[in-house]
PDB file of N, CA and C in Angstrom:
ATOM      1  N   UNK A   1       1.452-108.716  54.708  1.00  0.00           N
ATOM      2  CA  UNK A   1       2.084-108.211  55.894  1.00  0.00           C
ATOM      3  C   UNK A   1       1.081-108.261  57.037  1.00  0.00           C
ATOM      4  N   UNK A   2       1.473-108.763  58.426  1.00  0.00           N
ATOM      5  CA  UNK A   2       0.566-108.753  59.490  1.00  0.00           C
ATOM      6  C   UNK A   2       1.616-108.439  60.701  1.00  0.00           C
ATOM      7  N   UNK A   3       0.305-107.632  61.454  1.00  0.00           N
ATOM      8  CA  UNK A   3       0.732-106.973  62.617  1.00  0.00           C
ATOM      9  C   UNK A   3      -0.294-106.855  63.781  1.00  0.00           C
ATOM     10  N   UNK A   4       0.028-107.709  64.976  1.00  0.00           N
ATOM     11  CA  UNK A   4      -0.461-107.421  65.793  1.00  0.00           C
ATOM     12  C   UNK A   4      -0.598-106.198  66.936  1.00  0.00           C
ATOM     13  N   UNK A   5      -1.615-105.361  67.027  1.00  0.00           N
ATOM     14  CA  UNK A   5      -1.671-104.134  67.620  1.00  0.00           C
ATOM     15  C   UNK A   5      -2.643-104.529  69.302  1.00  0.00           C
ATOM     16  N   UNK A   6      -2.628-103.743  69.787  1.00  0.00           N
ATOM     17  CA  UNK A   6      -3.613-103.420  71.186  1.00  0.00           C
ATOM     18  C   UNK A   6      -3.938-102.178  70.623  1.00  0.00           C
ATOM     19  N   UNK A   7      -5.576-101.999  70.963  1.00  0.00           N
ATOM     20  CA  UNK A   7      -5.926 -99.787  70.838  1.00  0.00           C
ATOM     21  C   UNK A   7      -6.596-100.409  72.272  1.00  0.00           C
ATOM     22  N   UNK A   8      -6.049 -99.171  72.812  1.00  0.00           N
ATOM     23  CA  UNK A   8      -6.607 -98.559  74.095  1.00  0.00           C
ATOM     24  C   UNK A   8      -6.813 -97.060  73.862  1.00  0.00           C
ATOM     25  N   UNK A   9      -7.469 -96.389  75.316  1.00  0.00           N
ATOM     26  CA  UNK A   9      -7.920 -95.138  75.249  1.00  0.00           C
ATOM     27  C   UNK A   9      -7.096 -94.654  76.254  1.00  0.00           C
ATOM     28  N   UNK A  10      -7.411 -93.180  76.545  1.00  0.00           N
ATOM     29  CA  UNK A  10      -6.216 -92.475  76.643  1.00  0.00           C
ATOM     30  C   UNK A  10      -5.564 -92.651  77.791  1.00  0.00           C
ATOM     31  N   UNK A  11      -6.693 -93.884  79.108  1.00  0.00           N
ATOM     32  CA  UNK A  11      -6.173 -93.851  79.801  1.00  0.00           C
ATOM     33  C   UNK A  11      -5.582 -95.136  80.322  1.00  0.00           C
ATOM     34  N   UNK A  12      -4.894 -96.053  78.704  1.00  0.00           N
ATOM     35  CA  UNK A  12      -4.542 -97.103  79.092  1.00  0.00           C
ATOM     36  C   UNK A  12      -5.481 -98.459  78.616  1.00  0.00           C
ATOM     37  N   UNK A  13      -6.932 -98.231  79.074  1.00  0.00           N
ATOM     38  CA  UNK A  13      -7.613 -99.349  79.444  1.00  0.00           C
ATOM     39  C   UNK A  13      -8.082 -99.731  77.831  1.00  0.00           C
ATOM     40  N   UNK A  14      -8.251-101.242  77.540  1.00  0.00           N
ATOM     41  CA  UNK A  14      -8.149-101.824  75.891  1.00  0.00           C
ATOM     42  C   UNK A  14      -9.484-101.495  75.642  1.00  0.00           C
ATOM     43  N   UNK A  15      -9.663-100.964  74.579  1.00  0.00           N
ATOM     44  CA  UNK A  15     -11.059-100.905  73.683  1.00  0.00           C
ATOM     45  C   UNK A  15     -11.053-102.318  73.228  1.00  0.00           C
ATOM     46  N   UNK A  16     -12.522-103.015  73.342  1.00  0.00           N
ATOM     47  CA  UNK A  16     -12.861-103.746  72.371  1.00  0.00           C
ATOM     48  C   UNK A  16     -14.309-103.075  71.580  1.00  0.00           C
ATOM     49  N   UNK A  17     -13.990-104.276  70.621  1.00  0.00           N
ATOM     50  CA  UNK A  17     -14.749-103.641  69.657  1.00  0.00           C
ATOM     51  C   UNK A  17     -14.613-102.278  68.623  1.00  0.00           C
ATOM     52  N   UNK A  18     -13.377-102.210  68.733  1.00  0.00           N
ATOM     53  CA  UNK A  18     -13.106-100.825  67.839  1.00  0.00           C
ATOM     54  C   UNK A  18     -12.726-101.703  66.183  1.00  0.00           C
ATOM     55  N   UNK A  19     -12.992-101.092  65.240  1.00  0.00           N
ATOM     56  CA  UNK A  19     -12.792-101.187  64.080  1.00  0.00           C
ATOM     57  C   UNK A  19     -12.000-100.926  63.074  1.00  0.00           C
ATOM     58  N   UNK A  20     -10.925-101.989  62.678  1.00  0.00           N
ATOM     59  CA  UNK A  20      -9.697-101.617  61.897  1.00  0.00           C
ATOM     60  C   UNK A  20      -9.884-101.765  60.627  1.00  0.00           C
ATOM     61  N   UNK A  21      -9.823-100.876  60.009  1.00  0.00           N
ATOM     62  CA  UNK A  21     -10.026-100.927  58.315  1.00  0.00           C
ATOM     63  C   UNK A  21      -8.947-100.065  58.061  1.00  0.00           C
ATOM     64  N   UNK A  22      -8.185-101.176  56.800  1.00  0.00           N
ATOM     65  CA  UNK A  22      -7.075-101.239  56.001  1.00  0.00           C
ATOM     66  C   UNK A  22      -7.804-100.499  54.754  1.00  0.00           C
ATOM     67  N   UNK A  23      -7.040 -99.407  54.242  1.00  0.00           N
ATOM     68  CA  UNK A  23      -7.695 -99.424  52.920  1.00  0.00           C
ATOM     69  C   UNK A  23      -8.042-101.010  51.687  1.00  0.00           C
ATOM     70  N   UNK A  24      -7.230-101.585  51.727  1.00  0.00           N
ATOM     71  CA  UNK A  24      -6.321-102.041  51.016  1.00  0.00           C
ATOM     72  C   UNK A  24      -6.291-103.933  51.703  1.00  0.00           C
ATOM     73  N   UNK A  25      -7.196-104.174  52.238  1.00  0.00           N
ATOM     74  CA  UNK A  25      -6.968-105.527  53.155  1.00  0.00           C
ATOM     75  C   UNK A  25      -8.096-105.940  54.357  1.00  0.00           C
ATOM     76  N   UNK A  26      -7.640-106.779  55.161  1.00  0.00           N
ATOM     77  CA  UNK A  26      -8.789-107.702  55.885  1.00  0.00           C
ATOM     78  C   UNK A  26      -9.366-106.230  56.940  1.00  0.00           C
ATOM     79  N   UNK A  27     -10.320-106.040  57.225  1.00  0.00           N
ATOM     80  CA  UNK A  27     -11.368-105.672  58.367  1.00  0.00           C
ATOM     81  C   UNK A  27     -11.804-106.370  59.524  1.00  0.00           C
ATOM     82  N   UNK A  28     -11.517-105.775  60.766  1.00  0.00           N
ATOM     83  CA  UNK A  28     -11.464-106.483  61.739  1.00  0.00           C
ATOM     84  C   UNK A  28     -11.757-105.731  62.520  1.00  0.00           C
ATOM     85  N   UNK A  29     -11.788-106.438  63.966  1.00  0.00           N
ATOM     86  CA  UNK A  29     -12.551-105.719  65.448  1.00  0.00           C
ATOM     87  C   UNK A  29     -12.121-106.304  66.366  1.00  0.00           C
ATOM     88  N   UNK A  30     -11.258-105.459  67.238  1.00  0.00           N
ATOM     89  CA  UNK A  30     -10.646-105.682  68.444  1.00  0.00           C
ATOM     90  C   UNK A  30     -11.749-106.734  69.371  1.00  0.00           C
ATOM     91  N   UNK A  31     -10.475-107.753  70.084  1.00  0.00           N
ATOM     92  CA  UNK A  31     -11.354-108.579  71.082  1.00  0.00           C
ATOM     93  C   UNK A  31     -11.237-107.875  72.372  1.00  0.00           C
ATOM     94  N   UNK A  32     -11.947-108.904  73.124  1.00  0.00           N
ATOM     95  CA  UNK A  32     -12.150-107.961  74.732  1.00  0.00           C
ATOM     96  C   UNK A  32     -11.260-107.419  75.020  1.00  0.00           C
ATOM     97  N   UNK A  33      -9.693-107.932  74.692  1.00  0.00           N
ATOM     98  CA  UNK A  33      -8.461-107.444  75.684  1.00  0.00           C
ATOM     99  C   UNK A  33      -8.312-106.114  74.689  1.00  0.00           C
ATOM    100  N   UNK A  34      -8.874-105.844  73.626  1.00  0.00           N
ATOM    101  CA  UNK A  34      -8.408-104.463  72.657  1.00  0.00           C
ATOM    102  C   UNK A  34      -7.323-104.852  71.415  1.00  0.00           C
ATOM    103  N   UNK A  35      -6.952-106.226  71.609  1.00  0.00           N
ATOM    104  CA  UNK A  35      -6.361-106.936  70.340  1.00  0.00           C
ATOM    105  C   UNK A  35      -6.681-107.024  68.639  1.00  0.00           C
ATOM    106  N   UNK A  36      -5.999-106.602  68.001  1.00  0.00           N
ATOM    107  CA  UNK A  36      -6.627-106.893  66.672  1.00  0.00           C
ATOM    108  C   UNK A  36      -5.279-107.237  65.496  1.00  0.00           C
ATOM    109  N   UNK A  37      -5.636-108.141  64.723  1.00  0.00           N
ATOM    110  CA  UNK A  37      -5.187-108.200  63.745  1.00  0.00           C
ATOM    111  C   UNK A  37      -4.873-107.860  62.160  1.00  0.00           C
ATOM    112  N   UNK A  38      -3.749-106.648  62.581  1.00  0.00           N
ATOM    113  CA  UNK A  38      -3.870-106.111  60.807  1.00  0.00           C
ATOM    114  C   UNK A  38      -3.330-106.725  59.913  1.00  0.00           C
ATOM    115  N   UNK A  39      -4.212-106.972  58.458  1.00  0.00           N
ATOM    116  CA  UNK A  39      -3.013-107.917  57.670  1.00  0.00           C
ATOM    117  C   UNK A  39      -3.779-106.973  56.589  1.00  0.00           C
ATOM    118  N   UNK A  40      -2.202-106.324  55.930  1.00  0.00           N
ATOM    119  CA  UNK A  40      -2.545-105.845  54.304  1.00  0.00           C
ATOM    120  C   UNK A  40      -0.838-106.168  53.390  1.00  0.00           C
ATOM    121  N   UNK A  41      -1.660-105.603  52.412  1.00  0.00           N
ATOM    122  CA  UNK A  41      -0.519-106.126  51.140  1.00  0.00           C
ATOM    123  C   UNK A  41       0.777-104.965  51.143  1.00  0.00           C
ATOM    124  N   UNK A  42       0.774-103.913  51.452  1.00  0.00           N
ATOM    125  CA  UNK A  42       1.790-103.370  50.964  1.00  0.00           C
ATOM    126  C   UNK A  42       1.813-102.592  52.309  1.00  0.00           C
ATOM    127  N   UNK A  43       3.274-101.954  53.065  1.00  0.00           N
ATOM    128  CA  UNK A  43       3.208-101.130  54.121  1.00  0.00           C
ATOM    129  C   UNK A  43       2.512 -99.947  54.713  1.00  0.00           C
ATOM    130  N   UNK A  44       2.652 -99.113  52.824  1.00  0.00           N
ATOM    131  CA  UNK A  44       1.724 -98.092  53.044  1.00  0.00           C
ATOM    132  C   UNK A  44       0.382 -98.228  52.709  1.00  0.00           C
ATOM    133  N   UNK A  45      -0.074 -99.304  53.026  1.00  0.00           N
ATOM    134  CA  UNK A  45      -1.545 -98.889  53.123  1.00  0.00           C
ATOM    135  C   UNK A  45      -1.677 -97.688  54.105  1.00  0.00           C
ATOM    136  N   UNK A  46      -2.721 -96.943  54.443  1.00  0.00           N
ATOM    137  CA  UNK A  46      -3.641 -96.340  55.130  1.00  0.00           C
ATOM    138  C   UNK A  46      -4.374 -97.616  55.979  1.00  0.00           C
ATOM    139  N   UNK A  47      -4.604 -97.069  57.076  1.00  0.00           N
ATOM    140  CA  UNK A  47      -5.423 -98.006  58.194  1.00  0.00           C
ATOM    141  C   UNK A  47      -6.154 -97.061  58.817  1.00  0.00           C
ATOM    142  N   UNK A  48      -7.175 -97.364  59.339  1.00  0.00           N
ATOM    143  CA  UNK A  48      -8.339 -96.400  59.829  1.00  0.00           C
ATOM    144  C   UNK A  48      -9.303 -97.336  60.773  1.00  0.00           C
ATOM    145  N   UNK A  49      -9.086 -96.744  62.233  1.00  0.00           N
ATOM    146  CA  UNK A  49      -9.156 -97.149  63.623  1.00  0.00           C
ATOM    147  C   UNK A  49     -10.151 -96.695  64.039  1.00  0.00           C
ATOM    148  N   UNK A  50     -11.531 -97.131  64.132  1.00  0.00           N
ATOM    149  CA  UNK A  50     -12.798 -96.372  64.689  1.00  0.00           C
ATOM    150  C   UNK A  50     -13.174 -96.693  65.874  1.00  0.00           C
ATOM    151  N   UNK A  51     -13.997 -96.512  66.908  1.00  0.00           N
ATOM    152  CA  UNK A  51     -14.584 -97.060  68.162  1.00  0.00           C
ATOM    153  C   UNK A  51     -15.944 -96.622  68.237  1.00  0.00           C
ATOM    154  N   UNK A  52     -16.931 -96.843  68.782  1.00  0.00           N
ATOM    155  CA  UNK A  52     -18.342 -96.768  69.071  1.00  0.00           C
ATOM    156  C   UNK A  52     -18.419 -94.896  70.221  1.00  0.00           C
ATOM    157  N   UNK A  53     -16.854 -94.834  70.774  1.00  0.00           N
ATOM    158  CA  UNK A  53     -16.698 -93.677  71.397  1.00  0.00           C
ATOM    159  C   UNK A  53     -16.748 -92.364  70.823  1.00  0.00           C
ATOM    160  N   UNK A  54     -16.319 -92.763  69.232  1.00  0.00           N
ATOM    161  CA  UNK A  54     -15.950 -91.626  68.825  1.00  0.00           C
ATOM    162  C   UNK A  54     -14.820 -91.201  68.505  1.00  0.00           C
ATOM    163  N   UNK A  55     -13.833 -91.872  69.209  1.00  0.00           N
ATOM    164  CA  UNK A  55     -12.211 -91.737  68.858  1.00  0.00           C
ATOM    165  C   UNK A  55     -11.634 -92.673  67.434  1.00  0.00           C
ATOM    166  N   UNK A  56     -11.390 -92.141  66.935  1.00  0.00           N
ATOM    167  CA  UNK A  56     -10.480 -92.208  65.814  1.00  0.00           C
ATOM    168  C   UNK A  56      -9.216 -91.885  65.342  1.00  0.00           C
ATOM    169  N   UNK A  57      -8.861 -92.575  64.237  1.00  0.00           N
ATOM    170  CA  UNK A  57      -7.569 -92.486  63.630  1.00  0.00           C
ATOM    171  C   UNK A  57      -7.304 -93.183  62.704  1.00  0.00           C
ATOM    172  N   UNK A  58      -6.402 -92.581  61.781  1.00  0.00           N
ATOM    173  CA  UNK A  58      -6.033 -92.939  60.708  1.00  0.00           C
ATOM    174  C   UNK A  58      -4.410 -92.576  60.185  1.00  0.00           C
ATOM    175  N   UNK A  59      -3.858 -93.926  59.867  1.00  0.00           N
ATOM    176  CA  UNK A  59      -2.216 -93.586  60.109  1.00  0.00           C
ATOM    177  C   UNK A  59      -1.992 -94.875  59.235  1.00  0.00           C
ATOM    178  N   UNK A  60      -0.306 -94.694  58.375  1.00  0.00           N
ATOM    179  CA  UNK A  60      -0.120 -95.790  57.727  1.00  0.00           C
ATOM    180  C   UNK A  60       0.559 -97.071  58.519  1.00  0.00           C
ATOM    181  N   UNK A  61       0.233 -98.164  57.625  1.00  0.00           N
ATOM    182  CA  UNK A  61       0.568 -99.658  58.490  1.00  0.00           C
ATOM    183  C   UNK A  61       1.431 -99.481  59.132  1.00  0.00           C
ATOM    184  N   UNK A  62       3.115 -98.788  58.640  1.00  0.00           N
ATOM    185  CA  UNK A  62       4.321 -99.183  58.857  1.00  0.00           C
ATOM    186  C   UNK A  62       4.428 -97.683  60.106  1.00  0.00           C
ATOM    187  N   UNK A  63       4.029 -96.805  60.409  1.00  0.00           N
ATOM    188  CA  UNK A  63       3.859 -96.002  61.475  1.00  0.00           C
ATOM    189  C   UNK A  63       2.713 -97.104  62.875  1.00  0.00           C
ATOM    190  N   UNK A  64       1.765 -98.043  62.600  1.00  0.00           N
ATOM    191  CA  UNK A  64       1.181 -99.056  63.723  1.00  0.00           C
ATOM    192  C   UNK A  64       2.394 -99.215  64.544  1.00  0.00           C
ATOM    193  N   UNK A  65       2.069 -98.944  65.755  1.00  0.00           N
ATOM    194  CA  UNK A  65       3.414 -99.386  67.359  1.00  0.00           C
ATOM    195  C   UNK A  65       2.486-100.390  67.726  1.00  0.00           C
ATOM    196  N   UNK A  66       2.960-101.485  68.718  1.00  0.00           N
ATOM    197  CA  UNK A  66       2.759-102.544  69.160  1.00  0.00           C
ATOM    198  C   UNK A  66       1.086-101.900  70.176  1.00  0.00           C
ATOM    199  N   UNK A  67       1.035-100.598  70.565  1.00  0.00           N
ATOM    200  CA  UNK A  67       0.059 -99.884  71.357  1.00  0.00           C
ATOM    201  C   UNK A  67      -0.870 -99.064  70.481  1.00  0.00           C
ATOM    202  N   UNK A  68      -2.077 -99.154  70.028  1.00  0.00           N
ATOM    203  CA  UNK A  68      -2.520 -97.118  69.406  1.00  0.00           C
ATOM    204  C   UNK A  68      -3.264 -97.048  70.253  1.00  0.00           C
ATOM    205  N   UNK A  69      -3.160 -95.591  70.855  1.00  0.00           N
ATOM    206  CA  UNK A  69      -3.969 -95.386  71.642  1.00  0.00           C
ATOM    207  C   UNK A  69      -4.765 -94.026  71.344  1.00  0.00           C
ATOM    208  N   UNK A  70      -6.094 -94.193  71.544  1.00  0.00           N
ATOM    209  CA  UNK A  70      -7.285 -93.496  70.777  1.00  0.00           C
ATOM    210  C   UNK A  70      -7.941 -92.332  71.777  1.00  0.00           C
ATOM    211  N   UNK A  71      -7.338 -91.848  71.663  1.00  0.00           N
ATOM    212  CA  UNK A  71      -8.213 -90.412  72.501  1.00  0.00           C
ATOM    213  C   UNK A  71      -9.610 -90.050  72.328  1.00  0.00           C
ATOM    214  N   UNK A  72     -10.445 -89.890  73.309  1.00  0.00           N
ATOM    215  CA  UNK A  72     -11.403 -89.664  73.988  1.00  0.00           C
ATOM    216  C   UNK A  72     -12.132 -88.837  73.379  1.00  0.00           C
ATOM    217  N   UNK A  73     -12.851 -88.272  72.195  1.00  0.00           N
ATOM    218  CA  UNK A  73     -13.583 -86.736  71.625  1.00  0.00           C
ATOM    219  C   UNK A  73     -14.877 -86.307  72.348  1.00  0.00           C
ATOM    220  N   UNK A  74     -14.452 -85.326  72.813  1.00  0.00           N
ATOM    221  CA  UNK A  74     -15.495 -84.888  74.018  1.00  0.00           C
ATOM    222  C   UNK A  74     -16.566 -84.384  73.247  1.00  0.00           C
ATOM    223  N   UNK A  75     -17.138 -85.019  73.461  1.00  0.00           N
ATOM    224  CA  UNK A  75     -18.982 -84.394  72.986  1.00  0.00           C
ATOM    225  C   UNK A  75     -20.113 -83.486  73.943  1.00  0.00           C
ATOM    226  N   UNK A  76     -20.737 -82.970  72.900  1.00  0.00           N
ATOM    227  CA  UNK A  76     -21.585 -81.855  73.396  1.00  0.00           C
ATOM    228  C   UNK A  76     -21.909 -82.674  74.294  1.00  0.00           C
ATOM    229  N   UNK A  77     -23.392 -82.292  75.169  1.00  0.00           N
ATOM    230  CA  UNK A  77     -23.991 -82.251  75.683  1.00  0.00           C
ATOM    231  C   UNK A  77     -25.619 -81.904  75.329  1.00  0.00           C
ATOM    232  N   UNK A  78     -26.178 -82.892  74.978  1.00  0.00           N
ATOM    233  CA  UNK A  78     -27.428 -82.144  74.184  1.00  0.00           C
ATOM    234  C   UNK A  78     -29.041 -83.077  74.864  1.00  0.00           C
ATOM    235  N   UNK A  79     -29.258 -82.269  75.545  1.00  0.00           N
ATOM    236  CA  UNK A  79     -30.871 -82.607  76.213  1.00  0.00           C
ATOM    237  C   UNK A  79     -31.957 -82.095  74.892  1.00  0.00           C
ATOM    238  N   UNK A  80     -32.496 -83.501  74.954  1.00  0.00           N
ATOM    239  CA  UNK A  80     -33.774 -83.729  74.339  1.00  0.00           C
ATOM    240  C   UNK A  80     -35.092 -83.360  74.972  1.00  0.00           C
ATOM    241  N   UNK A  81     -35.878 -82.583  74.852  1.00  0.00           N
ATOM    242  CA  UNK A  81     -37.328 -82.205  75.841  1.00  0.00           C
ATOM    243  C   UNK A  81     -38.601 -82.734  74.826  1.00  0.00           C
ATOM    244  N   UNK A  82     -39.626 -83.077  75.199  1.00  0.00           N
ATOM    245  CA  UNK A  82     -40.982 -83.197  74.273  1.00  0.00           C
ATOM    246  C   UNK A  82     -41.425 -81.879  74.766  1.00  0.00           C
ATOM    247  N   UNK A  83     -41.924 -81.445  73.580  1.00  0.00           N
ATOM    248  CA  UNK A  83     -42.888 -80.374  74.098  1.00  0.00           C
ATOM    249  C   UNK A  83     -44.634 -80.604  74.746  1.00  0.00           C
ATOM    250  N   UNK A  84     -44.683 -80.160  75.811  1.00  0.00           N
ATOM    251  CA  UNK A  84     -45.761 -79.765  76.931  1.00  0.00           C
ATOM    252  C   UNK A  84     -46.746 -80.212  76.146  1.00  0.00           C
ATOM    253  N   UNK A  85     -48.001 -81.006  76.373  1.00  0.00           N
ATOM    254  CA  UNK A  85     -48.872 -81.292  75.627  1.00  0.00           C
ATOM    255  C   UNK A  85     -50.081 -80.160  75.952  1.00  0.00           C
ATOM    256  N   UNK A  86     -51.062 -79.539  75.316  1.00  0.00           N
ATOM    257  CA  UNK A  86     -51.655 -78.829  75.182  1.00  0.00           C
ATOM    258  C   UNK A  86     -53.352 -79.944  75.580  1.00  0.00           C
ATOM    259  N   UNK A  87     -53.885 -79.474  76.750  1.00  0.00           N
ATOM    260  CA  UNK A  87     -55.103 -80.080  77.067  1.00  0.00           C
ATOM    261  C   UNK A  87     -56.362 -79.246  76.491  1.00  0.00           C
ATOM    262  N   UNK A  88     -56.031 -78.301  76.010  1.00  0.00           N
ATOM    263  CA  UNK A  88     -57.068 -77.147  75.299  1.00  0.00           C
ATOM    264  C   UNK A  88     -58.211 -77.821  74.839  1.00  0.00           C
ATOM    265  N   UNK A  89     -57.772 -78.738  73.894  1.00  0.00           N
ATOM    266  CA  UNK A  89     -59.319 -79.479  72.583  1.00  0.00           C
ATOM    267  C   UNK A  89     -60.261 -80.226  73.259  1.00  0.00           C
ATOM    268  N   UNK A  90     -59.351 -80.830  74.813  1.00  0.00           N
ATOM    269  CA  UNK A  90     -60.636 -81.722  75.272  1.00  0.00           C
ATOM    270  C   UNK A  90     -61.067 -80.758  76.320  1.00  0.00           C
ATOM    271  N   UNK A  91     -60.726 -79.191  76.834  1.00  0.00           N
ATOM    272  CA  UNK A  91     -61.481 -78.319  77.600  1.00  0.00           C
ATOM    273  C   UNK A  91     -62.582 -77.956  76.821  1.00  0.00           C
ATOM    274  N   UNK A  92     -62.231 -77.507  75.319  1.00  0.00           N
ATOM    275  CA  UNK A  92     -63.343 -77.321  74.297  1.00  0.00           C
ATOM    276  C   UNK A  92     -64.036 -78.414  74.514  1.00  0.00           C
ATOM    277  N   UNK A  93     -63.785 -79.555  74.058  1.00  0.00           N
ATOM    278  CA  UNK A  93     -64.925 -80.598  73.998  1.00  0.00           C
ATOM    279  C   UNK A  93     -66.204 -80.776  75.110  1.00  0.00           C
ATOM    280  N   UNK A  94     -65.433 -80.754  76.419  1.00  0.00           N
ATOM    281  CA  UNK A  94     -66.324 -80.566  77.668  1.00  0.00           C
ATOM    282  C   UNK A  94     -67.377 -79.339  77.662  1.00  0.00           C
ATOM    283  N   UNK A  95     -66.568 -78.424  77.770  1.00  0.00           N
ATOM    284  CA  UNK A  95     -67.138 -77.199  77.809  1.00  0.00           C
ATOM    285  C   UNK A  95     -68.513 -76.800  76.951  1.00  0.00           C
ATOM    286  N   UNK A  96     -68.185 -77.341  75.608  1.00  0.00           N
ATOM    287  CA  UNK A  96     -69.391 -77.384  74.671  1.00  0.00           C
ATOM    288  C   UNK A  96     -70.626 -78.389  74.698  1.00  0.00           C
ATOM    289  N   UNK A  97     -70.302 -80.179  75.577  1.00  0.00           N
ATOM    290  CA  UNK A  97     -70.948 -81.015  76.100  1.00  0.00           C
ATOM    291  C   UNK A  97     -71.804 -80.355  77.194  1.00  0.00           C
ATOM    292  N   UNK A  98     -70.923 -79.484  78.116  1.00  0.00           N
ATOM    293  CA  UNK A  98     -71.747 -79.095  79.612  1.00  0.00           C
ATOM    294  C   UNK A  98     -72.802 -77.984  78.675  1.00  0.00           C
ATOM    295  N   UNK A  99     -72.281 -77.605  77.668  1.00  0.00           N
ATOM    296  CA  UNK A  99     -73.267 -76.441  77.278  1.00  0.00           C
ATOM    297  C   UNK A  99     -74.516 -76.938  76.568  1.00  0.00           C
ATOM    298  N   UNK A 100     -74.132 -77.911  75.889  1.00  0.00           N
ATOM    299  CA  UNK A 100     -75.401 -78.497  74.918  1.00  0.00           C
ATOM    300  C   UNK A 100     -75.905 -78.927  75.900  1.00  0.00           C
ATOM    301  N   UNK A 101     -76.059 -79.822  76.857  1.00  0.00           N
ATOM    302  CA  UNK A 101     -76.636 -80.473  77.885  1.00  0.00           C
ATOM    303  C   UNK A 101     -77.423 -79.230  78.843  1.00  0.00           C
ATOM    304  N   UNK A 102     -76.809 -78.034  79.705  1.00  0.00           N
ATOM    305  CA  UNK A 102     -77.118 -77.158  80.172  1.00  0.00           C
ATOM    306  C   UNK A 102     -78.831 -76.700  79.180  1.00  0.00           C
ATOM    307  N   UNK A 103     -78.590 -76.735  77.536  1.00  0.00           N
ATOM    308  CA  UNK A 103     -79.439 -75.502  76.776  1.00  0.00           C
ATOM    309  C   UNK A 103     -80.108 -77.037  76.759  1.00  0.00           C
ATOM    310  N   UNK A 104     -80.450 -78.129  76.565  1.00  0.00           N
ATOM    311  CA  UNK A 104     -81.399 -79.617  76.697  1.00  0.00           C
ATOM    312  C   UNK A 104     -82.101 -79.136  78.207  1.00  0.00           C
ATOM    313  N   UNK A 105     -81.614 -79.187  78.804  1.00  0.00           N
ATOM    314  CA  UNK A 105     -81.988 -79.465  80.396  1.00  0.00           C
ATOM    315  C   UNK A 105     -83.084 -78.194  80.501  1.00  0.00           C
ATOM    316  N   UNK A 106     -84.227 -79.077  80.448  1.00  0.00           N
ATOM    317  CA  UNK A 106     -85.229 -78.213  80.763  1.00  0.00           C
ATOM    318  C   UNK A 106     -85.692 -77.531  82.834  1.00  0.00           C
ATOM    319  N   UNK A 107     -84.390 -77.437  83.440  1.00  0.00           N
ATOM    320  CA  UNK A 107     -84.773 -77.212  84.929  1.00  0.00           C
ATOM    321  C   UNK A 107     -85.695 -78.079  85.549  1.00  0.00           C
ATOM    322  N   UNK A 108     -85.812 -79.201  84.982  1.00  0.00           N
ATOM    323  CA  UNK A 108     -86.006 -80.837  85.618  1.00  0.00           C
ATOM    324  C   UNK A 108     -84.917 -81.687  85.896  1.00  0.00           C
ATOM    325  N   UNK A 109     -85.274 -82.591  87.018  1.00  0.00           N
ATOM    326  CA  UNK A 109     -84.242 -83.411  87.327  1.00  0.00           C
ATOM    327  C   UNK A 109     -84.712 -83.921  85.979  1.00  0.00           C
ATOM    328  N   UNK A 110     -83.290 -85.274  85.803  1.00  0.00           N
ATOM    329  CA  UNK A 110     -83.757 -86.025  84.793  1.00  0.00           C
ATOM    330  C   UNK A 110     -83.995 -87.502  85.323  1.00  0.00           C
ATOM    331  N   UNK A 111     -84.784 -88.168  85.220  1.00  0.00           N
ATOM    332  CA  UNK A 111     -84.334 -89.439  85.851  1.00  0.00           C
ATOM    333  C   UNK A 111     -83.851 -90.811  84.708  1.00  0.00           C
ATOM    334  N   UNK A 112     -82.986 -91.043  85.581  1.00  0.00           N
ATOM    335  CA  UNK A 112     -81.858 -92.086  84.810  1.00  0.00           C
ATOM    336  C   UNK A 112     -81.899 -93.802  85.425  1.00  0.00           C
ATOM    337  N   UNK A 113     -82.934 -94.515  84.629  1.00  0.00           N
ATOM    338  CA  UNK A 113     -83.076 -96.176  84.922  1.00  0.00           C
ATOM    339  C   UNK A 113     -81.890 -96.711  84.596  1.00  0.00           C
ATOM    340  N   UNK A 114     -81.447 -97.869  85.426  1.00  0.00           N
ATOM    341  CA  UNK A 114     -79.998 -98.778  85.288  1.00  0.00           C
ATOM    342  C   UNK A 114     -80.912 -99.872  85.606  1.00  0.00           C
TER     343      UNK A 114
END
């Protein structure tokens, strides 16, 4: 059995690239216009309609209309932060350089040949 469908989203416009899996038969992926071709063996298969959006569905062959159209699943909102890097180890490092150098330094210049 084959059936040509369009999935669009909710507001009309064609998904491509959404993903039709038949339980039961060929796997396929809408072209640019949102076109795809279902072909399985028996009516009631199960078919299961995915998109990269998030919208989904799952409904049997013989319920497919010439249109499915895939609603929109609104997702959180979730900000990623790095945490603040900590300059502490190289204040230690200095701090203990200016000090070893300070307790060396005999209250002479030093003089330095290049």
């Amino acid at each position: 059995m084959n059936k040509t469908i369009k999935i669009v989203d909710a507001e009309g416009n064609p998904l491509a690239g959404a993903h039709v899996m038949p339980e039961n038969g060929i796997k396929t992926i809408s072209n640019s216009a949102g076109v795809a071709n279902v072909e399985v063996s028996n009516q009631e298969t199960w078919v299961e309609i995915t998109h990269v959006s998030g919208a989904s569905t799952t409904m049997p062959f013989f319920d497919l209309t010439d249109s499915v159209t895939l609603g929109a699943n609104e997702l959180e909102t979730v900000e990623i932060t790095a945490k603040k890097k900590s300059n502490l180890k190289y204040w230690i490092a200095a701090m203990a350089f200016v000090a070893i150098v300070a307790a060396n330094a005999k209250n002479k210049p030093v003089k330095v040949k290049l």
